[in-house]
PDB file of N, CA and C in Angstrom:
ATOM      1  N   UNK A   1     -12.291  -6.859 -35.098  1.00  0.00           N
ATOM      2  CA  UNK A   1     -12.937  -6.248 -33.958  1.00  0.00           C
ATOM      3  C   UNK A   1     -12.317  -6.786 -32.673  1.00  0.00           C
ATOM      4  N   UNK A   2     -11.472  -5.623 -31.838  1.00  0.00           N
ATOM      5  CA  UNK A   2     -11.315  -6.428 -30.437  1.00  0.00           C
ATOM      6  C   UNK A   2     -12.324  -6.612 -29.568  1.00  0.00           C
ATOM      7  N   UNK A   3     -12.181  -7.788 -28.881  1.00  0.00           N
ATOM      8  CA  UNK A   3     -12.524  -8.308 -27.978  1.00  0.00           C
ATOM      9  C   UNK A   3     -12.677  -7.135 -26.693  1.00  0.00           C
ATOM     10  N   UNK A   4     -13.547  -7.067 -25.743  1.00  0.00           N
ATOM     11  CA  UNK A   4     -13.974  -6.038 -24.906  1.00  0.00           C
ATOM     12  C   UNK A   4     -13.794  -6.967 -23.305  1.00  0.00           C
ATOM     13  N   UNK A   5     -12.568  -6.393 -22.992  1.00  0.00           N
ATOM     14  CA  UNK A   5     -12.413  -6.702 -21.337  1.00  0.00           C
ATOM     15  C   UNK A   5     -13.443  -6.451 -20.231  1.00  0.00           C
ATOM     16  N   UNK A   6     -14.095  -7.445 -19.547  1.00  0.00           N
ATOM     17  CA  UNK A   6     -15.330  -7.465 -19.066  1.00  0.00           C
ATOM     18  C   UNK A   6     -14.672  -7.189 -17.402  1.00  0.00           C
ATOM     19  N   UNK A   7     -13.633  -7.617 -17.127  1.00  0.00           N
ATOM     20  CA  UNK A   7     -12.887  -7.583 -15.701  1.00  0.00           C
ATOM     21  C   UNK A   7     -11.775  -7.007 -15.866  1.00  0.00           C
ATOM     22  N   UNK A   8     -10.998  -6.407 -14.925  1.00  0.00           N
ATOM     23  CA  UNK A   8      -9.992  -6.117 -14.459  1.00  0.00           C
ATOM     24  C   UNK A   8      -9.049  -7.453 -13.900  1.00  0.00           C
ATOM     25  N   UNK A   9      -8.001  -7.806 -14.459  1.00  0.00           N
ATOM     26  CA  UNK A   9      -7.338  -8.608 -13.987  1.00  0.00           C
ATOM     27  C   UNK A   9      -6.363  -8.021 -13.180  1.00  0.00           C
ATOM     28  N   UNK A  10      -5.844  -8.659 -11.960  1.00  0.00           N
ATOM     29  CA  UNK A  10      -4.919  -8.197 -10.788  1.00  0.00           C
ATOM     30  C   UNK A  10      -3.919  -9.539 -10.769  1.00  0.00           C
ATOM     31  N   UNK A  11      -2.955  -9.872 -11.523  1.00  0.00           N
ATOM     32  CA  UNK A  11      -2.434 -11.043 -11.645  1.00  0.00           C
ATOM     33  C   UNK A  11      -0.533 -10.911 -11.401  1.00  0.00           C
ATOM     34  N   UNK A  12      -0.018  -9.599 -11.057  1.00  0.00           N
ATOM     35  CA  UNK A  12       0.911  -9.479 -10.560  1.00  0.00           C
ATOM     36  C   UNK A  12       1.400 -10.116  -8.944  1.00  0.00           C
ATOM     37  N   UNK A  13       0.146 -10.709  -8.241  1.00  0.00           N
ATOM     38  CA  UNK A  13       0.988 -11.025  -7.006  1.00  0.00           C
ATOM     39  C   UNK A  13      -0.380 -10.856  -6.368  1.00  0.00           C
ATOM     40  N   UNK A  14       0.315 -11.069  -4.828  1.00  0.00           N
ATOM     41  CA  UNK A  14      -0.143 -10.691  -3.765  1.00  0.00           C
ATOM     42  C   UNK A  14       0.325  -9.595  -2.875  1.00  0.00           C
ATOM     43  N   UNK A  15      -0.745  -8.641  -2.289  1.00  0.00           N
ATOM     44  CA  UNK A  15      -0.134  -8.003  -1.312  1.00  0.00           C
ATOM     45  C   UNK A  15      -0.150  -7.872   0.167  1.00  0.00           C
ATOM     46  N   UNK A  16       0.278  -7.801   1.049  1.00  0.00           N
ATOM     47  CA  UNK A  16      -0.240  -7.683   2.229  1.00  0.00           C
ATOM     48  C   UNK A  16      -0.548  -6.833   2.977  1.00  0.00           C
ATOM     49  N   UNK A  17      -1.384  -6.297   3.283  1.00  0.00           N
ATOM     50  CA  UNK A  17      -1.831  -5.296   4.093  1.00  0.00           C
ATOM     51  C   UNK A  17      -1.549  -5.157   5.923  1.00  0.00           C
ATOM     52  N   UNK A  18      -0.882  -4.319   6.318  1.00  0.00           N
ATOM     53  CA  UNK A  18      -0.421  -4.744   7.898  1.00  0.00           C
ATOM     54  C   UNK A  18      -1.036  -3.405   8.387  1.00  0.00           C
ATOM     55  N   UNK A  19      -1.602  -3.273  10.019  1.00  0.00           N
ATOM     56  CA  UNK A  19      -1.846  -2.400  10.795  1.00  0.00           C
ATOM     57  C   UNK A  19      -0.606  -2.283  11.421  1.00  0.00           C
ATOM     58  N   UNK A  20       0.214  -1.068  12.731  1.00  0.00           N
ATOM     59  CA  UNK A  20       0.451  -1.619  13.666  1.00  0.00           C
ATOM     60  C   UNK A  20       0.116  -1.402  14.693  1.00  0.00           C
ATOM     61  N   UNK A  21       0.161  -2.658  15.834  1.00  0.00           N
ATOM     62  CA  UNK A  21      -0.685  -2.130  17.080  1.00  0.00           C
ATOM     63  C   UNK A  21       0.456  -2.130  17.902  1.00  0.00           C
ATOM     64  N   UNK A  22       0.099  -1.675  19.009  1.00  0.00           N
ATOM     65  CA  UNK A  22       0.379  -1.002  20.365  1.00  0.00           C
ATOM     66  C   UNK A  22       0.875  -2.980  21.315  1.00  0.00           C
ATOM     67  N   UNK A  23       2.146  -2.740  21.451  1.00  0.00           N
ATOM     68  CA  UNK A  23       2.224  -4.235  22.753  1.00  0.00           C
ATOM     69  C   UNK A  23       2.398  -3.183  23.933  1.00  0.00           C
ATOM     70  N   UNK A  24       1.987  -3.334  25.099  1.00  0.00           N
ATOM     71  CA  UNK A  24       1.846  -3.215  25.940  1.00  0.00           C
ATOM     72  C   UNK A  24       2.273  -4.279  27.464  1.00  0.00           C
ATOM     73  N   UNK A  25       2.833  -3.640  28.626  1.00  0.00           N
ATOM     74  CA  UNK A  25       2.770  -4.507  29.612  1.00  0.00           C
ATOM     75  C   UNK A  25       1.802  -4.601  30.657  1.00  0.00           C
ATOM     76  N   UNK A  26       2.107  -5.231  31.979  1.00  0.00           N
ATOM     77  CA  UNK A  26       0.602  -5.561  32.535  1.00  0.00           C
ATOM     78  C   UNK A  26       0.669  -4.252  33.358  1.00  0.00           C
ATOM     79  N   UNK A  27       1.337  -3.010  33.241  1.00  0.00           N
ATOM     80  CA  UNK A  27       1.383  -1.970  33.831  1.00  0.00           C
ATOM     81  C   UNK A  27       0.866  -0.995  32.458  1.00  0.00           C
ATOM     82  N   UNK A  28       0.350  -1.183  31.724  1.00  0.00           N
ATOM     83  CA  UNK A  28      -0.209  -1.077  30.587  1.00  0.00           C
ATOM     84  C   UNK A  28       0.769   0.446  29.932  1.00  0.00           C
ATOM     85  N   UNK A  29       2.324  -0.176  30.440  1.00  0.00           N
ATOM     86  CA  UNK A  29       3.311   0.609  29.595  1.00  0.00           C
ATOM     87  C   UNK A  29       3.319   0.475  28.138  1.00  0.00           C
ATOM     88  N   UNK A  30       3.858   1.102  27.400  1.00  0.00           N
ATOM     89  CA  UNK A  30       4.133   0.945  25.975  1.00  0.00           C
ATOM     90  C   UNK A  30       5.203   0.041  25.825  1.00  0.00           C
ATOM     91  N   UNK A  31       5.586  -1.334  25.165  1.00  0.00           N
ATOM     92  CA  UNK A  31       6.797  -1.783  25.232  1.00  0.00           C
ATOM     93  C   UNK A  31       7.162  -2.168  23.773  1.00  0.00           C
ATOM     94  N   UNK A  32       6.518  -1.577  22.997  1.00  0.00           N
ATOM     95  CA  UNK A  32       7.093  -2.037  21.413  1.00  0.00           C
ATOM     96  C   UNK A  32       5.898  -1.740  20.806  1.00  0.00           C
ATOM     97  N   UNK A  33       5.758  -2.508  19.542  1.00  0.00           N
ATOM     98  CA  UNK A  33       5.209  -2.088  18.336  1.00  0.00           C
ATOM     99  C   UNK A  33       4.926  -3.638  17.197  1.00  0.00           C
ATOM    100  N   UNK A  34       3.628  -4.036  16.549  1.00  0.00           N
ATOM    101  CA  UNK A  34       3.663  -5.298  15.960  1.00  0.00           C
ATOM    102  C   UNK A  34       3.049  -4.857  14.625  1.00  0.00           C
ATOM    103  N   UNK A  35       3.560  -5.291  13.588  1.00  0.00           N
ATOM    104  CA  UNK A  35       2.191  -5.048  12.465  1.00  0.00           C
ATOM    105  C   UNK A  35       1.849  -6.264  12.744  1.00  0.00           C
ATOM    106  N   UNK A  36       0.411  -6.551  12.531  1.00  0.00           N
ATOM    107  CA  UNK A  36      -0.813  -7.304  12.114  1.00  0.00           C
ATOM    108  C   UNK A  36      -1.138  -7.073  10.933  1.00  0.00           C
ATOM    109  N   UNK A  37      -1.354  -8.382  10.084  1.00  0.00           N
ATOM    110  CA  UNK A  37      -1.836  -8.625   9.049  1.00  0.00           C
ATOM    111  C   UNK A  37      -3.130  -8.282   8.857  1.00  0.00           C
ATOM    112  N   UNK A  38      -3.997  -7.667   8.116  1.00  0.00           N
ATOM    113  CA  UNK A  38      -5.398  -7.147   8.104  1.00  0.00           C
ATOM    114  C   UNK A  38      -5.816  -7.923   6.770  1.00  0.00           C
ATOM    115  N   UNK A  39      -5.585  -7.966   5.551  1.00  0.00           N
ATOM    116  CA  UNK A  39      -5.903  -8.515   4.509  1.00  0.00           C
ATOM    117  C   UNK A  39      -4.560  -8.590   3.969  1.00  0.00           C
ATOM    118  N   UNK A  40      -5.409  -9.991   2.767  1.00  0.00           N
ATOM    119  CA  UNK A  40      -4.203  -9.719   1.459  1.00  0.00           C
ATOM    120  C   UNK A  40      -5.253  -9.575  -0.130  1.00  0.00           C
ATOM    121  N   UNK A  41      -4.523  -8.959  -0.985  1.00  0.00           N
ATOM    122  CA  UNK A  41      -5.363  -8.523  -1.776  1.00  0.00           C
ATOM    123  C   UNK A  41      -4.325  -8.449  -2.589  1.00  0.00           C
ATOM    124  N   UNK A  42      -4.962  -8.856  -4.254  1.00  0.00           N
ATOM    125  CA  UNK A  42      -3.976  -9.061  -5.929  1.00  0.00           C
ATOM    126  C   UNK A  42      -3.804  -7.654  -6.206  1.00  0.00           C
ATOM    127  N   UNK A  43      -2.776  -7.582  -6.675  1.00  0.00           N
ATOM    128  CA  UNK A  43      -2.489  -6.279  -7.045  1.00  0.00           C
ATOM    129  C   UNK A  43      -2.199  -6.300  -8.596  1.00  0.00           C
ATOM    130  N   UNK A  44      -2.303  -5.039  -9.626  1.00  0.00           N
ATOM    131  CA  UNK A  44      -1.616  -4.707 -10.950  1.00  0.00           C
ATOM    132  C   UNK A  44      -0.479  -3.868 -10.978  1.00  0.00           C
ATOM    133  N   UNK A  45       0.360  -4.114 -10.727  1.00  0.00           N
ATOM    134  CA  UNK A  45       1.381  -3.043 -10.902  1.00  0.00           C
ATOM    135  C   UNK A  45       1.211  -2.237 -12.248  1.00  0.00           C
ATOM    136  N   UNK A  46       1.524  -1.183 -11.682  1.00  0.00           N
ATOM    137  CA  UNK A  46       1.488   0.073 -12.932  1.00  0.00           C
ATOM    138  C   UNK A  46       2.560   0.749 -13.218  1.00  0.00           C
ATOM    139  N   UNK A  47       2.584   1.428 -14.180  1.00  0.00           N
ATOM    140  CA  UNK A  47       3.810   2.227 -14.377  1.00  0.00           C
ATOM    141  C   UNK A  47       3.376   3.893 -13.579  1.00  0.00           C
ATOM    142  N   UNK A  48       4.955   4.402 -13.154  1.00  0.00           N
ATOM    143  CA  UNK A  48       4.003   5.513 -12.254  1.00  0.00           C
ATOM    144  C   UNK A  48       4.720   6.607 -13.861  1.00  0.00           C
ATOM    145  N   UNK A  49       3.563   7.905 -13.526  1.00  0.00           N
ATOM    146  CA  UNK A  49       3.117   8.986 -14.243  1.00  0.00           C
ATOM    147  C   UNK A  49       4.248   9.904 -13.780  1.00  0.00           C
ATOM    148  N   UNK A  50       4.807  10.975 -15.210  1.00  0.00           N
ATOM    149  CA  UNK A  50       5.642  12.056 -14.618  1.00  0.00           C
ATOM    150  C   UNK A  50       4.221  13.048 -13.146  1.00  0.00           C
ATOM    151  N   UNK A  51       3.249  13.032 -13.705  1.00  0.00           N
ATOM    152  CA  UNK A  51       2.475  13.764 -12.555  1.00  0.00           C
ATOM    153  C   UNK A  51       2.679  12.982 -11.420  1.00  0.00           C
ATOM    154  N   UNK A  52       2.576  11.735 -11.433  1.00  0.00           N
ATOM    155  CA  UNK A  52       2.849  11.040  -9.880  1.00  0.00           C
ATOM    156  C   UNK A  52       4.027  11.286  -9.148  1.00  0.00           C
ATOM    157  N   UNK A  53       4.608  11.178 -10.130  1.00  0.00           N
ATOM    158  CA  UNK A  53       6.366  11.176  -9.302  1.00  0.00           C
ATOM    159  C   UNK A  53       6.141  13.198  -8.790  1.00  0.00           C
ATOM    160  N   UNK A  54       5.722  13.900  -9.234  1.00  0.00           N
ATOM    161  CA  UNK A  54       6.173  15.482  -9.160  1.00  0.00           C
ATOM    162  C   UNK A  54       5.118  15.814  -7.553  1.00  0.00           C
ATOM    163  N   UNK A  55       3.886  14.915  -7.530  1.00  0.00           N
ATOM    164  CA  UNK A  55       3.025  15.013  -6.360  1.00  0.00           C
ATOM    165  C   UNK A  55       3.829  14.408  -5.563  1.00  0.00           C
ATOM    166  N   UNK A  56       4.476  13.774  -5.500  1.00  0.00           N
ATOM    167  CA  UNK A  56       5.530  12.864  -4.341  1.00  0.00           C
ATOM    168  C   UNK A  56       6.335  13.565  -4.002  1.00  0.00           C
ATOM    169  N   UNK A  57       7.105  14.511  -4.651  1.00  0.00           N
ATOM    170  CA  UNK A  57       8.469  15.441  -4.229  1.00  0.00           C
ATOM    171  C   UNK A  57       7.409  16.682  -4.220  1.00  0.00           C
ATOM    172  N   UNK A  58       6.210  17.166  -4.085  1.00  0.00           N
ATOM    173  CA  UNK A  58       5.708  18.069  -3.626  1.00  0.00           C
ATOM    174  C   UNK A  58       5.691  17.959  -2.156  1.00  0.00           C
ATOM    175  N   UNK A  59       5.533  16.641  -1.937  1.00  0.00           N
ATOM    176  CA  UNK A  59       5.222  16.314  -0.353  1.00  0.00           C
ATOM    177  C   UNK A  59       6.228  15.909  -0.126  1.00  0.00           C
ATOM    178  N   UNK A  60       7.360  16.225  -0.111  1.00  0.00           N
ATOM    179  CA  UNK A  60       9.012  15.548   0.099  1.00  0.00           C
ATOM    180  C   UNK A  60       8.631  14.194   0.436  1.00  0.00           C
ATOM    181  N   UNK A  61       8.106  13.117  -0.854  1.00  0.00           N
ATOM    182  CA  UNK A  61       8.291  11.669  -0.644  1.00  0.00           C
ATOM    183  C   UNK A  61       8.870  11.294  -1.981  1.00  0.00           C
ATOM    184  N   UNK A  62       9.304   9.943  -1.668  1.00  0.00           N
ATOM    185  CA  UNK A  62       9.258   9.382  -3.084  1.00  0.00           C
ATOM    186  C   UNK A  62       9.048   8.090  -3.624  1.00  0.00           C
ATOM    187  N   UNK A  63       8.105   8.446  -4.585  1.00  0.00           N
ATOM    188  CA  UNK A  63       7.677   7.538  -5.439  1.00  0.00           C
ATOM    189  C   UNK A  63       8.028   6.252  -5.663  1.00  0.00           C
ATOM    190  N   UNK A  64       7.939   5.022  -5.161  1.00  0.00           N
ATOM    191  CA  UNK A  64       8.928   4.038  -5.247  1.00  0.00           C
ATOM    192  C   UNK A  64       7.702   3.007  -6.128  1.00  0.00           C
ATOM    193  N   UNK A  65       6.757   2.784  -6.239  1.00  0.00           N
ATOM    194  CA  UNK A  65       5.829   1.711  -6.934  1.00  0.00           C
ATOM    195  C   UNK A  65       4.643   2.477  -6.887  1.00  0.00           C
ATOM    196  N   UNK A  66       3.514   2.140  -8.040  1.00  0.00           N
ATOM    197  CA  UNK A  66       1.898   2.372  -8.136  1.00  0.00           C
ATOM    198  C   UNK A  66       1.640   1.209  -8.236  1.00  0.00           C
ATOM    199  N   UNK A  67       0.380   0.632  -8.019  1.00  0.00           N
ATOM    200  CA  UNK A  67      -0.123  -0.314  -8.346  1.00  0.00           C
ATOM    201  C   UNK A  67      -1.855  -0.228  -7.640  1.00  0.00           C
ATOM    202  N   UNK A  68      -2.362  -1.798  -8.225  1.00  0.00           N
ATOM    203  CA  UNK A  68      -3.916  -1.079  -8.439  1.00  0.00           C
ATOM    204  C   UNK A  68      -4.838  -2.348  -8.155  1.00  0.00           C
ATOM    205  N   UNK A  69      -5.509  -2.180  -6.618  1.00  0.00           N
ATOM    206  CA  UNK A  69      -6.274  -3.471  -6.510  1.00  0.00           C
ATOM    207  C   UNK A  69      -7.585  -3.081  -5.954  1.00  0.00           C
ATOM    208  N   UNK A  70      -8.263  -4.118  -5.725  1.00  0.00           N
ATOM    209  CA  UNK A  70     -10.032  -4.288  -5.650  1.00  0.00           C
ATOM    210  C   UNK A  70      -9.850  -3.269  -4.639  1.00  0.00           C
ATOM    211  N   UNK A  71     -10.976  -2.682  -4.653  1.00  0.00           N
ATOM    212  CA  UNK A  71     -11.202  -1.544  -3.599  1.00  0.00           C
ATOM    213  C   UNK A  71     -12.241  -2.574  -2.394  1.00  0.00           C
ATOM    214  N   UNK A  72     -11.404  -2.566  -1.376  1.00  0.00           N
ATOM    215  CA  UNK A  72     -11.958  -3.803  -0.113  1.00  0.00           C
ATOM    216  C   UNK A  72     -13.003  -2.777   1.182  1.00  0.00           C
ATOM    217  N   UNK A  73     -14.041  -3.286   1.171  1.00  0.00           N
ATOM    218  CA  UNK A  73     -15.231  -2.036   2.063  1.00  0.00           C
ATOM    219  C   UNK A  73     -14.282  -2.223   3.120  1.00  0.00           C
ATOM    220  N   UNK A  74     -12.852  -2.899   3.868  1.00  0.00           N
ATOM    221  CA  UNK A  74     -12.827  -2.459   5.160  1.00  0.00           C
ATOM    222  C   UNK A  74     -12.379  -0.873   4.818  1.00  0.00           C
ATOM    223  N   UNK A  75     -11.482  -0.664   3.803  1.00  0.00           N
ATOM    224  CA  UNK A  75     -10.990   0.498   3.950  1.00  0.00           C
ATOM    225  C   UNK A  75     -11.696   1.760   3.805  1.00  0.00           C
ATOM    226  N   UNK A  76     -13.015   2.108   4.067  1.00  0.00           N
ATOM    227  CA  UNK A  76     -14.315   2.902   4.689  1.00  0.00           C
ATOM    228  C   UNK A  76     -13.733   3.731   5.764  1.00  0.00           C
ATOM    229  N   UNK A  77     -13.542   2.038   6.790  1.00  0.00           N
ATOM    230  CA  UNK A  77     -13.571   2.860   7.985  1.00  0.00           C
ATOM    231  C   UNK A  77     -11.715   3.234   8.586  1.00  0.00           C
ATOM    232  N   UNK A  78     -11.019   2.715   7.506  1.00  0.00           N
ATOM    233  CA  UNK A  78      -9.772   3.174   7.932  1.00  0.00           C
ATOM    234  C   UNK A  78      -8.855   4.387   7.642  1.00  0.00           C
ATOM    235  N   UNK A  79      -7.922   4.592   8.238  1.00  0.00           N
ATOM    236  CA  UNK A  79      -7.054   5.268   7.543  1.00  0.00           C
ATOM    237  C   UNK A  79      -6.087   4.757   6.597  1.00  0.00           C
ATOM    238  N   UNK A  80      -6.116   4.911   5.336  1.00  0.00           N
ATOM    239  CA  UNK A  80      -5.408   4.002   4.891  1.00  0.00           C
ATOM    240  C   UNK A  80      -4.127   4.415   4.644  1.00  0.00           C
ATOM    241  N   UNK A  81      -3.769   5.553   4.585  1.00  0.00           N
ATOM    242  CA  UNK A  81      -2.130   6.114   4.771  1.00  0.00           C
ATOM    243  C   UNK A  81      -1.750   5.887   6.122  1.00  0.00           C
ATOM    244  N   UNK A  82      -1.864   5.773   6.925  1.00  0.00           N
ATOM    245  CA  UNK A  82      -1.447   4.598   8.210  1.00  0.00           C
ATOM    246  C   UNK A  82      -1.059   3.536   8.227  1.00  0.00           C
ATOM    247  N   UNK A  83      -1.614   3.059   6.944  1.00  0.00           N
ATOM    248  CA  UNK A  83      -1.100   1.368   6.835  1.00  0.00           C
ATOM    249  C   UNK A  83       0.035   1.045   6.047  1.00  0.00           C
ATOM    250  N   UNK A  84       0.824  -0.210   6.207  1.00  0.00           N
ATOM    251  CA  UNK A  84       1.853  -0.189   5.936  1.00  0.00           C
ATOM    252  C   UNK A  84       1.559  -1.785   5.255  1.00  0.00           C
ATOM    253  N   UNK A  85       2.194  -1.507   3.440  1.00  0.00           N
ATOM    254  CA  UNK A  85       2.181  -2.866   2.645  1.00  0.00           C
ATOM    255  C   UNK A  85       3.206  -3.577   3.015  1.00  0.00           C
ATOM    256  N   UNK A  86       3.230  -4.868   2.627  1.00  0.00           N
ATOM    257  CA  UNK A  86       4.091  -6.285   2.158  1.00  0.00           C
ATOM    258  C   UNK A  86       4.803  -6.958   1.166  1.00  0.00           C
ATOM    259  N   UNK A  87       5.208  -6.381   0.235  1.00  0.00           N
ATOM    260  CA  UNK A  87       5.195  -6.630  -0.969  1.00  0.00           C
ATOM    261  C   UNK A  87       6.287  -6.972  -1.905  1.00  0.00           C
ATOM    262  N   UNK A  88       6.633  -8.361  -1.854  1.00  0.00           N
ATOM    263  CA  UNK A  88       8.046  -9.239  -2.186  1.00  0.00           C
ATOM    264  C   UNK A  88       8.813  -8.969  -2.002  1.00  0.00           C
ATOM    265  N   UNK A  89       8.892  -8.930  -0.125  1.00  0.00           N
ATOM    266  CA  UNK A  89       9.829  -8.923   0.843  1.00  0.00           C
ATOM    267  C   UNK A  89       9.984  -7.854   1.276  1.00  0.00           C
ATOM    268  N   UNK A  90       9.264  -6.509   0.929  1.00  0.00           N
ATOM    269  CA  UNK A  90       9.739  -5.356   1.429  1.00  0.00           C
ATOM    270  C   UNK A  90       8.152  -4.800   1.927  1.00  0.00           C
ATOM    271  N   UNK A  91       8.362  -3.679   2.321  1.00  0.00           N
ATOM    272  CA  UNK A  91       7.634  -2.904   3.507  1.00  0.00           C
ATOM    273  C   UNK A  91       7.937  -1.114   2.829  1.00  0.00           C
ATOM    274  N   UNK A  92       6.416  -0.999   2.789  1.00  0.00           N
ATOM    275  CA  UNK A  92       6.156   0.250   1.676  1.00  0.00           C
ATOM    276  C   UNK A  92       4.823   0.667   2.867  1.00  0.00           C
ATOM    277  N   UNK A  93       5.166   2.345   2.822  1.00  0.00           N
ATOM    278  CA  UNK A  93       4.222   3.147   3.515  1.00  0.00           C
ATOM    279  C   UNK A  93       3.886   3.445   2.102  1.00  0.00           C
ATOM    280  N   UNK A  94       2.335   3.687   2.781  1.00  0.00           N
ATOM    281  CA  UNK A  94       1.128   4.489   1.187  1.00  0.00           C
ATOM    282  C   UNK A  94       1.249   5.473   1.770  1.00  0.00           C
ATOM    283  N   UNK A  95       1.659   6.404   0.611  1.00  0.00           N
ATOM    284  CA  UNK A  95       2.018   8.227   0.008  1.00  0.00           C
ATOM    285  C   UNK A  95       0.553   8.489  -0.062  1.00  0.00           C
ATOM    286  N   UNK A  96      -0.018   7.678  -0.936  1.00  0.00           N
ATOM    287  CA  UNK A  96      -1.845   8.446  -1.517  1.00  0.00           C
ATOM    288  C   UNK A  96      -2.530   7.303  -1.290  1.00  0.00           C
ATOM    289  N   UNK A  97      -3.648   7.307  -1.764  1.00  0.00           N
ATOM    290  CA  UNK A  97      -4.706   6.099  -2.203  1.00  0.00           C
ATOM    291  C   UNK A  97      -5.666   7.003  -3.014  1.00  0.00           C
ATOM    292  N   UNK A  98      -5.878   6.620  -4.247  1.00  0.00           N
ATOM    293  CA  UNK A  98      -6.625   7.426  -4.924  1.00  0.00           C
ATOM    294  C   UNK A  98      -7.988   5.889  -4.837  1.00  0.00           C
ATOM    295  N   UNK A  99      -9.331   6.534  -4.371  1.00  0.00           N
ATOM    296  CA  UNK A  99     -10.178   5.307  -4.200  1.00  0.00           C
ATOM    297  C   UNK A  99     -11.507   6.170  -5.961  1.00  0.00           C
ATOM    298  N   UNK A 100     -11.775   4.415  -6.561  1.00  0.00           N
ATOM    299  CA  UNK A 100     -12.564   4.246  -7.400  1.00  0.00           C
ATOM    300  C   UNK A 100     -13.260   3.714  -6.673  1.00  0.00           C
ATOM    301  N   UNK A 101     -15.142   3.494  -7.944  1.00  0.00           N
ATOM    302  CA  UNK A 101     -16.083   3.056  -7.531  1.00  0.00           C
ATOM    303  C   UNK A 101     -15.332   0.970  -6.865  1.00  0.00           C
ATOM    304  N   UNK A 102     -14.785   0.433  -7.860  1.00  0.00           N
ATOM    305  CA  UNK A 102     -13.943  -0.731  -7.313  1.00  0.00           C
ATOM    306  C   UNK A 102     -12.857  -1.205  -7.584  1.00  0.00           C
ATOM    307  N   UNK A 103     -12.141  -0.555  -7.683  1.00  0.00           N
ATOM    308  CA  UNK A 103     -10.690  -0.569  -7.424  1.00  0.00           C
ATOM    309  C   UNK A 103     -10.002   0.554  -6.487  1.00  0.00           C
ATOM    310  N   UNK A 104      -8.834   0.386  -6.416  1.00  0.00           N
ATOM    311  CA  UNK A 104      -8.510   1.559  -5.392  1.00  0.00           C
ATOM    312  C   UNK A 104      -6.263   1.526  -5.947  1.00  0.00           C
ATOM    313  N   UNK A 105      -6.493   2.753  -6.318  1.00  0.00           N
ATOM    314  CA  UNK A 105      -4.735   2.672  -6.604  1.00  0.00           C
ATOM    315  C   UNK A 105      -3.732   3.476  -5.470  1.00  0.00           C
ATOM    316  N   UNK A 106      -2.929   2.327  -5.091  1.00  0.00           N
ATOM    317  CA  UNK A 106      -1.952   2.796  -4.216  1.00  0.00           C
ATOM    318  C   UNK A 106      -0.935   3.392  -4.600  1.00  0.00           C
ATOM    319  N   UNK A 107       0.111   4.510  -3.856  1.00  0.00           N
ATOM    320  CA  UNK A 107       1.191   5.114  -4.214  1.00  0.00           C
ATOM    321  C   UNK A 107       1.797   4.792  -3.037  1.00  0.00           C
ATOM    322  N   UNK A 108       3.270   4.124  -3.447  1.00  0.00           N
ATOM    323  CA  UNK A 108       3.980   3.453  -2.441  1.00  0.00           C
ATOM    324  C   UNK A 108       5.657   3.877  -2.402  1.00  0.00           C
ATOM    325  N   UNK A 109       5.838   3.994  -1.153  1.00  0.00           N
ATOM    326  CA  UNK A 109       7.276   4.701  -0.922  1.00  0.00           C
ATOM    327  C   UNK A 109       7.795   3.452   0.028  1.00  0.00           C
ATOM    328  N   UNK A 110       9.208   2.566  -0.087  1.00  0.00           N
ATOM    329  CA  UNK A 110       9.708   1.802   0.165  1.00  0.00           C
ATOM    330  C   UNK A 110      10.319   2.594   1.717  1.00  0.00           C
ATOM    331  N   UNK A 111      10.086   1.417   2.515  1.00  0.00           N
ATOM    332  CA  UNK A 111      10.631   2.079   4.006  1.00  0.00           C
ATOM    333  C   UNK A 111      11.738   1.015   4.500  1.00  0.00           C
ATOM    334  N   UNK A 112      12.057   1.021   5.491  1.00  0.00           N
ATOM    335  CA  UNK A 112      12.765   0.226   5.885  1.00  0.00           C
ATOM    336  C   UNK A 112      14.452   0.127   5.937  1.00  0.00           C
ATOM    337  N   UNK A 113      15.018  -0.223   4.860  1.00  0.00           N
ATOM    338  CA  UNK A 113      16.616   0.150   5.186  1.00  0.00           C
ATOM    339  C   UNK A 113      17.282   1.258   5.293  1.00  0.00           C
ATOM    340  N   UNK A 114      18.115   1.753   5.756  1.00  0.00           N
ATOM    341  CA  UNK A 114      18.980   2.891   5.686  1.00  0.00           C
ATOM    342  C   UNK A 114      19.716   3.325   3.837  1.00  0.00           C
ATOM    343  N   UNK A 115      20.279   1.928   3.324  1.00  0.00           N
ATOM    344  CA  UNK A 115      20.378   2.589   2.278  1.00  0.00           C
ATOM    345  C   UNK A 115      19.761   2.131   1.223  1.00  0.00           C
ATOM    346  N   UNK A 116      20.247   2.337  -0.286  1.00  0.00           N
ATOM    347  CA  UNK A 116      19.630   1.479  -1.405  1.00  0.00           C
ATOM    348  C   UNK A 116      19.825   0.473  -1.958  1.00  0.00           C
ATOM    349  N   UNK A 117      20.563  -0.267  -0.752  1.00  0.00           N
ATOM    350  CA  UNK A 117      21.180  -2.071  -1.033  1.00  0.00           C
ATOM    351  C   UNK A 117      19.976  -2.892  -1.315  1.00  0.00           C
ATOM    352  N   UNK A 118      18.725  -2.500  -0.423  1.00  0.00           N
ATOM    353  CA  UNK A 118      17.812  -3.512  -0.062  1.00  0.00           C
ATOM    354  C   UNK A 118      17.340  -3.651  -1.588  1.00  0.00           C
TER     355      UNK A 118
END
């Protein structure tokens, strides 16, 4: 008889969650751009689904990681495809967020370099 998993383990890592805000001067010009750290939260990496990858090139994106962590009450009041992850060394815009009663799975598209060196 197996044994019956009582928790969800998230033991792949950490992730970081960044906003970005607005820098401004004392003429309250626009002069750049900062992410801020908002949380960090364990993630499960997953394997992504032929359906995942085909919803990604529906929306001309692509699919670069899934993965799957505690569903955190700030993200209620946010937008969470606005936000931009952290995640061993690289910088991933969320494609989706599919939200559960407590967990919440991200779909992540790698941003940042020009080519596919990084």
């Amino acid at each position: 008889m197996a044994i019956e998993q009582h928790r969800k383990t998230f033991n792949d890592g950490l992730v970081s969650v960044k906003e970005s805000n607005t820098i401004r001067n004392s003429t309250k010009k626009v002069i750049g751009r900062k992410n801020v750290e908002i949380i960090k939260l364990r993630f499960s990496e997953l394997s992504c689904r032929e359906a995942d990858i085909q919803f990604a090139e529906s929306i001309d994106k692509k699919l670069d990681m899934k993965i799957e962590t505690l569903y955190a009450p700030m993200f209620k009041n946010k937008d969470v495809d606005s936000l931009t992850i952290e995640l061993r060394g690289h910088s991933y815009s969320i494609i989706k967020a599919d939200r559960l009663k407590n967990s919440m799975y991200l779909y992540l598209q790698k941003v940042g370099g020009l080519d596919d060196t990084e």
